[in-house]
PDB file of N, CA and C in Angstrom:
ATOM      1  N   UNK A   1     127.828  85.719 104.923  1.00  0.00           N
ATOM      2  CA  UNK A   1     127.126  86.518 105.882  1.00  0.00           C
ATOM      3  C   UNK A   1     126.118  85.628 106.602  1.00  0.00           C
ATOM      4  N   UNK A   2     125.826  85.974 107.482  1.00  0.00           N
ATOM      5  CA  UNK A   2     125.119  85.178 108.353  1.00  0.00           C
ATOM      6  C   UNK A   2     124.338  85.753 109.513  1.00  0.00           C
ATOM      7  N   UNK A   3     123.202  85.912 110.331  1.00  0.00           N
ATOM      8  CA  UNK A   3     122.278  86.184 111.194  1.00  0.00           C
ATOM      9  C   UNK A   3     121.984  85.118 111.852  1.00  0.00           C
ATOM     10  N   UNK A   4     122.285  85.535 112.928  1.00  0.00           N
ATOM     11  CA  UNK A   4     122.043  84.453 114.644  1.00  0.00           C
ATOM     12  C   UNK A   4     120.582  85.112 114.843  1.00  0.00           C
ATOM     13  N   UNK A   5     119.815  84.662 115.628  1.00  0.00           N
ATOM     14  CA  UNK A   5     118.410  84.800 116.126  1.00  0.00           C
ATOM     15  C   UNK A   5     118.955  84.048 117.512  1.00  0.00           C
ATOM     16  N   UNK A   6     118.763  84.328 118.662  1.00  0.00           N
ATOM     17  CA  UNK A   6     119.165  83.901 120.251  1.00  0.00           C
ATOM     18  C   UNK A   6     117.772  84.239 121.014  1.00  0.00           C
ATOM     19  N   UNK A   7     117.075  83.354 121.776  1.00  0.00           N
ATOM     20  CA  UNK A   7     116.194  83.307 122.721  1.00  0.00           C
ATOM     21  C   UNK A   7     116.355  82.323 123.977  1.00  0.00           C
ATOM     22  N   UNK A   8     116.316  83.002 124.828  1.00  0.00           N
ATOM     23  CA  UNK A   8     116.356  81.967 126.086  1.00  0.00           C
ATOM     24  C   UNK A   8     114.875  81.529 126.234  1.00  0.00           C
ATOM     25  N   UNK A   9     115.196  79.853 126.344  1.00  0.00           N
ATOM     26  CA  UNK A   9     113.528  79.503 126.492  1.00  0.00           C
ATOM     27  C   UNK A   9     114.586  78.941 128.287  1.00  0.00           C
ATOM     28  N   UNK A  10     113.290  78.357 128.497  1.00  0.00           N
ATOM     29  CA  UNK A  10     111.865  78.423 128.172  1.00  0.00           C
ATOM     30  C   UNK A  10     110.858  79.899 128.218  1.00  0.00           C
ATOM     31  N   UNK A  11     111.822  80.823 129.121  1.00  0.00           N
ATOM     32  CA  UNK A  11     111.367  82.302 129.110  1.00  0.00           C
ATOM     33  C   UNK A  11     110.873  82.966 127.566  1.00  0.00           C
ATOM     34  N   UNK A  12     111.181  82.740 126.695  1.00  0.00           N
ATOM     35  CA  UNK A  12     110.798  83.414 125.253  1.00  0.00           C
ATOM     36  C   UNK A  12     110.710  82.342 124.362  1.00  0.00           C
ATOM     37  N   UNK A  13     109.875  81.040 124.968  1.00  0.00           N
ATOM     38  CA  UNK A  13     108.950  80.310 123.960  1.00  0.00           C
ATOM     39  C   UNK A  13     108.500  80.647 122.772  1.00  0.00           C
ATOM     40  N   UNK A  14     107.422  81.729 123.216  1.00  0.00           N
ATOM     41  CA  UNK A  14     106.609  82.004 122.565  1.00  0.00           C
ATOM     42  C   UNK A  14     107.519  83.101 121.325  1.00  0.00           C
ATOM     43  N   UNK A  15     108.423  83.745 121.437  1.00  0.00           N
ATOM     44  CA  UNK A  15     109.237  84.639 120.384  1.00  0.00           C
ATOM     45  C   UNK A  15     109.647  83.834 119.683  1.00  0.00           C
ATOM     46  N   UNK A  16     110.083  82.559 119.948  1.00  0.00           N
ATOM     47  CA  UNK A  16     110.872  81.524 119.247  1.00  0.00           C
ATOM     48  C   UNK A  16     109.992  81.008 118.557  1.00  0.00           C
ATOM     49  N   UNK A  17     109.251  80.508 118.646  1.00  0.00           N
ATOM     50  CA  UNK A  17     107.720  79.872 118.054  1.00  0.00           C
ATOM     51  C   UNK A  17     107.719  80.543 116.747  1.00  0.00           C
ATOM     52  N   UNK A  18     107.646  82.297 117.233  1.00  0.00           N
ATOM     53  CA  UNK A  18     107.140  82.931 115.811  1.00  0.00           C
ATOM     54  C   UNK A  18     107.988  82.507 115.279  1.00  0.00           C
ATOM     55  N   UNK A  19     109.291  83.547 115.318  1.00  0.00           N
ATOM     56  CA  UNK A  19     110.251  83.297 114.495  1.00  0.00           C
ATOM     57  C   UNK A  19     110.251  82.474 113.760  1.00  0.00           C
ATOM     58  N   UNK A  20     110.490  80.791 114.240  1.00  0.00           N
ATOM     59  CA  UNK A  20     110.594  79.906 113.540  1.00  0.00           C
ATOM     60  C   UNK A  20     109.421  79.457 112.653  1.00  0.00           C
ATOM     61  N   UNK A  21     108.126  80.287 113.005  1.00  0.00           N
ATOM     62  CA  UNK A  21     107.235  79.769 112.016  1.00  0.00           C
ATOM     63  C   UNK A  21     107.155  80.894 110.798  1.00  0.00           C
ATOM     64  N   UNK A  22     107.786  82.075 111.095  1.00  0.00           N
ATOM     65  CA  UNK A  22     107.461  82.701 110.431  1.00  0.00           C
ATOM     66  C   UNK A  22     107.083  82.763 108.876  1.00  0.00           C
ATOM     67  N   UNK A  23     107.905  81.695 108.445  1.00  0.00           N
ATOM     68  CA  UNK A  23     107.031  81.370 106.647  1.00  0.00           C
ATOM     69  C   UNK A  23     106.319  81.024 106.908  1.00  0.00           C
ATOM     70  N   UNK A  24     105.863  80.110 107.885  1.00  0.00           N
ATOM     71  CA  UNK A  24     104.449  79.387 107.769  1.00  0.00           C
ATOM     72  C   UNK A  24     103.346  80.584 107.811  1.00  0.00           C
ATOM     73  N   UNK A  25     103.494  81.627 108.645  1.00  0.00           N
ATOM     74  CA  UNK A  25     101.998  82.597 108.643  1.00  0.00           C
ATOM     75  C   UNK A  25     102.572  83.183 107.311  1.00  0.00           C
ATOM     76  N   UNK A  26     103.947  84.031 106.682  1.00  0.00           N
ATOM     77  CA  UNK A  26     103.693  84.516 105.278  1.00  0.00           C
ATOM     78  C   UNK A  26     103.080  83.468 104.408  1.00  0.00           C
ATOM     79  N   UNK A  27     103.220  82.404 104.463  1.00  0.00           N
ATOM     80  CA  UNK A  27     102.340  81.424 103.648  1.00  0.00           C
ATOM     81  C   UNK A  27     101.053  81.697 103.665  1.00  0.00           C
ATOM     82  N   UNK A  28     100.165  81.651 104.686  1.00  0.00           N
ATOM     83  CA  UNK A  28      98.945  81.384 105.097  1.00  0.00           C
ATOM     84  C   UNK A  28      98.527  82.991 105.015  1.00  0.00           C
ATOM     85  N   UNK A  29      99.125  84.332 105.091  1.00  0.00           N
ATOM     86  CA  UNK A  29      98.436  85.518 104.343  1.00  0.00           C
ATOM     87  C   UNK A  29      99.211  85.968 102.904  1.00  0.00           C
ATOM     88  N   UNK A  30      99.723  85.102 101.909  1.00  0.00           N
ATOM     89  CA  UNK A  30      99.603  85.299 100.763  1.00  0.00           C
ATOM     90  C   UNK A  30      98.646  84.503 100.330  1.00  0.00           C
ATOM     91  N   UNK A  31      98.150  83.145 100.926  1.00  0.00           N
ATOM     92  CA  UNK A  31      96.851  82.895 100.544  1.00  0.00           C
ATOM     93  C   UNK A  31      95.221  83.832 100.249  1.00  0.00           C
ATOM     94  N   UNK A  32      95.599  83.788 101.623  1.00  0.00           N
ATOM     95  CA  UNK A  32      94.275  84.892 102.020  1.00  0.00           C
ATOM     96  C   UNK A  32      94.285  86.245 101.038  1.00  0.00           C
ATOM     97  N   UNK A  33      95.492  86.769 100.848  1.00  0.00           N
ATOM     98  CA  UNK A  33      95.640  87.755 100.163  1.00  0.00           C
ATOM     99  C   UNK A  33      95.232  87.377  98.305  1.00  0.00           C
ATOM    100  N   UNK A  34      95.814  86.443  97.963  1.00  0.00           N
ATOM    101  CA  UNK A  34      95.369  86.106  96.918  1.00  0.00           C
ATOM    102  C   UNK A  34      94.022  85.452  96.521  1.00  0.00           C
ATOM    103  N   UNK A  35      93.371  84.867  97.383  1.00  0.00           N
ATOM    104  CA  UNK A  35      91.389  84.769  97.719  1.00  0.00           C
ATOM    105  C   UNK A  35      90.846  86.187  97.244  1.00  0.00           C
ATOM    106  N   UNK A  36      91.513  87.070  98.402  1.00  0.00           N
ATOM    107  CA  UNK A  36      90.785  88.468  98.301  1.00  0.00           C
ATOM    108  C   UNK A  36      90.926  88.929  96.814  1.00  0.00           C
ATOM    109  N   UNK A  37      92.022  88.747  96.255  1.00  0.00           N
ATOM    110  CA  UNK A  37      92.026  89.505  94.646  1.00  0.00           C
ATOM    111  C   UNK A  37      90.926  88.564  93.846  1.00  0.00           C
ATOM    112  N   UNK A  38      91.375  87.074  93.712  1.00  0.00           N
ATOM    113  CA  UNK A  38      90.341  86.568  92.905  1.00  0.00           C
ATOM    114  C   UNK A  38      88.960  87.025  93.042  1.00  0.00           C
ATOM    115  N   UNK A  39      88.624  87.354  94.342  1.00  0.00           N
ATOM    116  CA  UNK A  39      87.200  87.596  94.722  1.00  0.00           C
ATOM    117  C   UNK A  39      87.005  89.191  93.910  1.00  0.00           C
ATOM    118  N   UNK A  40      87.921  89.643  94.265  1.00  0.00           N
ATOM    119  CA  UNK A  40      88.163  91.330  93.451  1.00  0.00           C
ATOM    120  C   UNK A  40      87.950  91.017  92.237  1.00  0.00           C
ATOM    121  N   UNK A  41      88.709  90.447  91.574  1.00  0.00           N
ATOM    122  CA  UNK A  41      88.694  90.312  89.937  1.00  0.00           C
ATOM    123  C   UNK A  41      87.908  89.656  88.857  1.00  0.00           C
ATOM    124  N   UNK A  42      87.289  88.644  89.818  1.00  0.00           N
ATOM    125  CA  UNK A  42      86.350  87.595  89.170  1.00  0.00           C
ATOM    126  C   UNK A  42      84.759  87.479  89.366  1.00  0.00           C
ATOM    127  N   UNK A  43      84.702  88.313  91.139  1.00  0.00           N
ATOM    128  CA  UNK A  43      83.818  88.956  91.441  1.00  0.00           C
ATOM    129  C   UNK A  43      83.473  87.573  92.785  1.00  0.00           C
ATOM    130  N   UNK A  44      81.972  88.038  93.594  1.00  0.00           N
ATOM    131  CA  UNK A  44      81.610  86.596  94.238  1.00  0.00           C
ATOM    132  C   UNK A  44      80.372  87.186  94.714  1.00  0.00           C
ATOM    133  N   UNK A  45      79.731  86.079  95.756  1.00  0.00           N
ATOM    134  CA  UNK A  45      78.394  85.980  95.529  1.00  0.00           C
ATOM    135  C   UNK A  45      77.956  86.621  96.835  1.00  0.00           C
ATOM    136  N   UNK A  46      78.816  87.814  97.434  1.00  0.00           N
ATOM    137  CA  UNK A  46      78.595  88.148  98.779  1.00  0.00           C
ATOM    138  C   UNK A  46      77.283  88.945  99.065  1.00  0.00           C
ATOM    139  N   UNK A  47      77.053  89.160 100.063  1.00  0.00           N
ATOM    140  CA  UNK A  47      75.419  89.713  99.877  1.00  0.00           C
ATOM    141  C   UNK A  47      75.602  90.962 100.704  1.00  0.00           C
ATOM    142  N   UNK A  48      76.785  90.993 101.325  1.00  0.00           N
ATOM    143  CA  UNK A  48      76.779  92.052 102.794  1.00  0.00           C
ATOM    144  C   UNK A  48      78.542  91.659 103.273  1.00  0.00           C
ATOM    145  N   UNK A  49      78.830  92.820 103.733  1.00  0.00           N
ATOM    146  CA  UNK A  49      80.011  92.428 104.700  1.00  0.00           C
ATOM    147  C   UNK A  49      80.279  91.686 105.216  1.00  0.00           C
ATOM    148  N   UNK A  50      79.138  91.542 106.122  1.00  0.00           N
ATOM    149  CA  UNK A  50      79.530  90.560 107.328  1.00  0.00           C
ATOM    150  C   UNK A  50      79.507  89.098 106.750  1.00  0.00           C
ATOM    151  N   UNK A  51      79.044  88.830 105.311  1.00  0.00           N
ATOM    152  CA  UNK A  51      79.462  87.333 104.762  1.00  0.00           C
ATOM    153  C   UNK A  51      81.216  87.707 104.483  1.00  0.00           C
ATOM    154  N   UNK A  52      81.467  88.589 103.879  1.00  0.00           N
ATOM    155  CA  UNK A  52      82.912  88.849 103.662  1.00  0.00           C
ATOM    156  C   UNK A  52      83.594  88.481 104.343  1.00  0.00           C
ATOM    157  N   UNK A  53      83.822  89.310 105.823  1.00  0.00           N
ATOM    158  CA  UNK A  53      84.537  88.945 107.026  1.00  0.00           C
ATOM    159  C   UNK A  53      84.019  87.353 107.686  1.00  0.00           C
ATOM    160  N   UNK A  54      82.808  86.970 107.291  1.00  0.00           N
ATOM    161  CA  UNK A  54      82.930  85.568 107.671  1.00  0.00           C
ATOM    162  C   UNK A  54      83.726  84.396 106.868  1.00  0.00           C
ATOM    163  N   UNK A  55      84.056  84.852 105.752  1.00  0.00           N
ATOM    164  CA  UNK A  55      84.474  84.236 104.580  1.00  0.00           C
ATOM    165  C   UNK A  55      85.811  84.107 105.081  1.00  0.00           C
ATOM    166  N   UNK A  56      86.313  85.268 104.810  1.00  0.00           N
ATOM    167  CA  UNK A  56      88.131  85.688 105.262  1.00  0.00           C
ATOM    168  C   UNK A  56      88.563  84.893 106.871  1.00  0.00           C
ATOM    169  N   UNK A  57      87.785  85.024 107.646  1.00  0.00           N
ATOM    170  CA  UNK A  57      87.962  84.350 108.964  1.00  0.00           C
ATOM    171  C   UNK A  57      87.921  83.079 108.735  1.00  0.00           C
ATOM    172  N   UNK A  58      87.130  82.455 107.732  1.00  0.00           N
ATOM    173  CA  UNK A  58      86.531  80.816 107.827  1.00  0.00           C
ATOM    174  C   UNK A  58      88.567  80.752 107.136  1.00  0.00           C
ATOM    175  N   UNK A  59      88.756  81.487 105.857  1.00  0.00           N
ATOM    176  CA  UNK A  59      90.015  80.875 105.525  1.00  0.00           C
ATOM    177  C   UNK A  59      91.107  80.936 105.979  1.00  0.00           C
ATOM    178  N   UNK A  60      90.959  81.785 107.032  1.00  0.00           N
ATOM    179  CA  UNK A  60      92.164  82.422 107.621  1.00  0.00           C
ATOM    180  C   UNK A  60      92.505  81.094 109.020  1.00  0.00           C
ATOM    181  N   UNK A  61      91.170  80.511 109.145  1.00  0.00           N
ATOM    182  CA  UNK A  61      91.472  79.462 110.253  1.00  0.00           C
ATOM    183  C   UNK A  61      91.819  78.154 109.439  1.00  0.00           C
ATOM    184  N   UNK A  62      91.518  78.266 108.467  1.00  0.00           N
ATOM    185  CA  UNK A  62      91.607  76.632 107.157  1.00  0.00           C
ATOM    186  C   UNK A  62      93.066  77.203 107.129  1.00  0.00           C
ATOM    187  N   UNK A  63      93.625  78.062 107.084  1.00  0.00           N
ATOM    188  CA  UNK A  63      95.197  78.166 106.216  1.00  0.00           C
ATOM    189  C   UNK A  63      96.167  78.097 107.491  1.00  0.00           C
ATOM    190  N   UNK A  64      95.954  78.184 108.612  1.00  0.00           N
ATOM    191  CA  UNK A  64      95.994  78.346 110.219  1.00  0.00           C
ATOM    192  C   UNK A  64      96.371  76.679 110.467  1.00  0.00           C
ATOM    193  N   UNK A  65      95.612  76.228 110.578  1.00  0.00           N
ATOM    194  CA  UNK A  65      95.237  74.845 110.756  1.00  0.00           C
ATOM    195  C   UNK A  65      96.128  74.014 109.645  1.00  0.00           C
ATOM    196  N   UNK A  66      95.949  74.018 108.449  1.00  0.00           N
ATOM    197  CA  UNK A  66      96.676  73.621 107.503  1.00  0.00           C
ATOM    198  C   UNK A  66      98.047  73.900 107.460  1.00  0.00           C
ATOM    199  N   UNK A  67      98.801  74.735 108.502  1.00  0.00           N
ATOM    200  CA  UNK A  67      99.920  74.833 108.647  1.00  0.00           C
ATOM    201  C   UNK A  67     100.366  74.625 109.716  1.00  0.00           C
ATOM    202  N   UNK A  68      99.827  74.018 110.790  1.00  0.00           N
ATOM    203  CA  UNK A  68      99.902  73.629 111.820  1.00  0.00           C
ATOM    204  C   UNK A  68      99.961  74.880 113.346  1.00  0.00           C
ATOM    205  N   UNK A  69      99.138  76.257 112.769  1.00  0.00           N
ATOM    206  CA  UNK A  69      99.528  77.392 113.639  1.00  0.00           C
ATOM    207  C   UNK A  69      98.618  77.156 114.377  1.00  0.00           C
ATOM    208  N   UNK A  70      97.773  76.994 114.713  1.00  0.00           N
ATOM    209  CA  UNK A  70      96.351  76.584 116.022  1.00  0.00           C
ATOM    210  C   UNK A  70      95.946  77.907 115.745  1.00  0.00           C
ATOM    211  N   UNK A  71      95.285  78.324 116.643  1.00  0.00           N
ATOM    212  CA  UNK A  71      94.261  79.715 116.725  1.00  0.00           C
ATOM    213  C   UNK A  71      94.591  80.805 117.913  1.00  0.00           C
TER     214      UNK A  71
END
């Protein structure tokens, strides 16, 4: 069995892009996803939300970057 994926570029660049990266972002939010539990389970030193969401954003651009997705 087998699945074709077809895009005409240069018109659907950008569809093709995903596609083909697509493990790379499931990579980069099972990270993030697994941060968030440790932080759940082990606890952390947050003081307020808005360190939270600065936290998750800071890793979400480290796991971004580290996979070569830009921003």
């Amino acid at each position: 069995m087998k699945a074709v994926l077809e895009f005409t570029l240069p018109e659907e660049q950008d569809e093709h892009q995903l596609a083909v990266n697509a493990w790379k972002w499931q990579g980069a939010f099972l990270e993030i996803r697994e941060l968030v539990r440790q932080w759940l389970k082990y606890g952390h030193d947050f003081k307020n939300a808005e360190q939270v969401l600065e936290a998750v954003r800071n890793h979400m651009i480290d796991e971004m970057n580290e996979r070569g997705l830009g921003e």
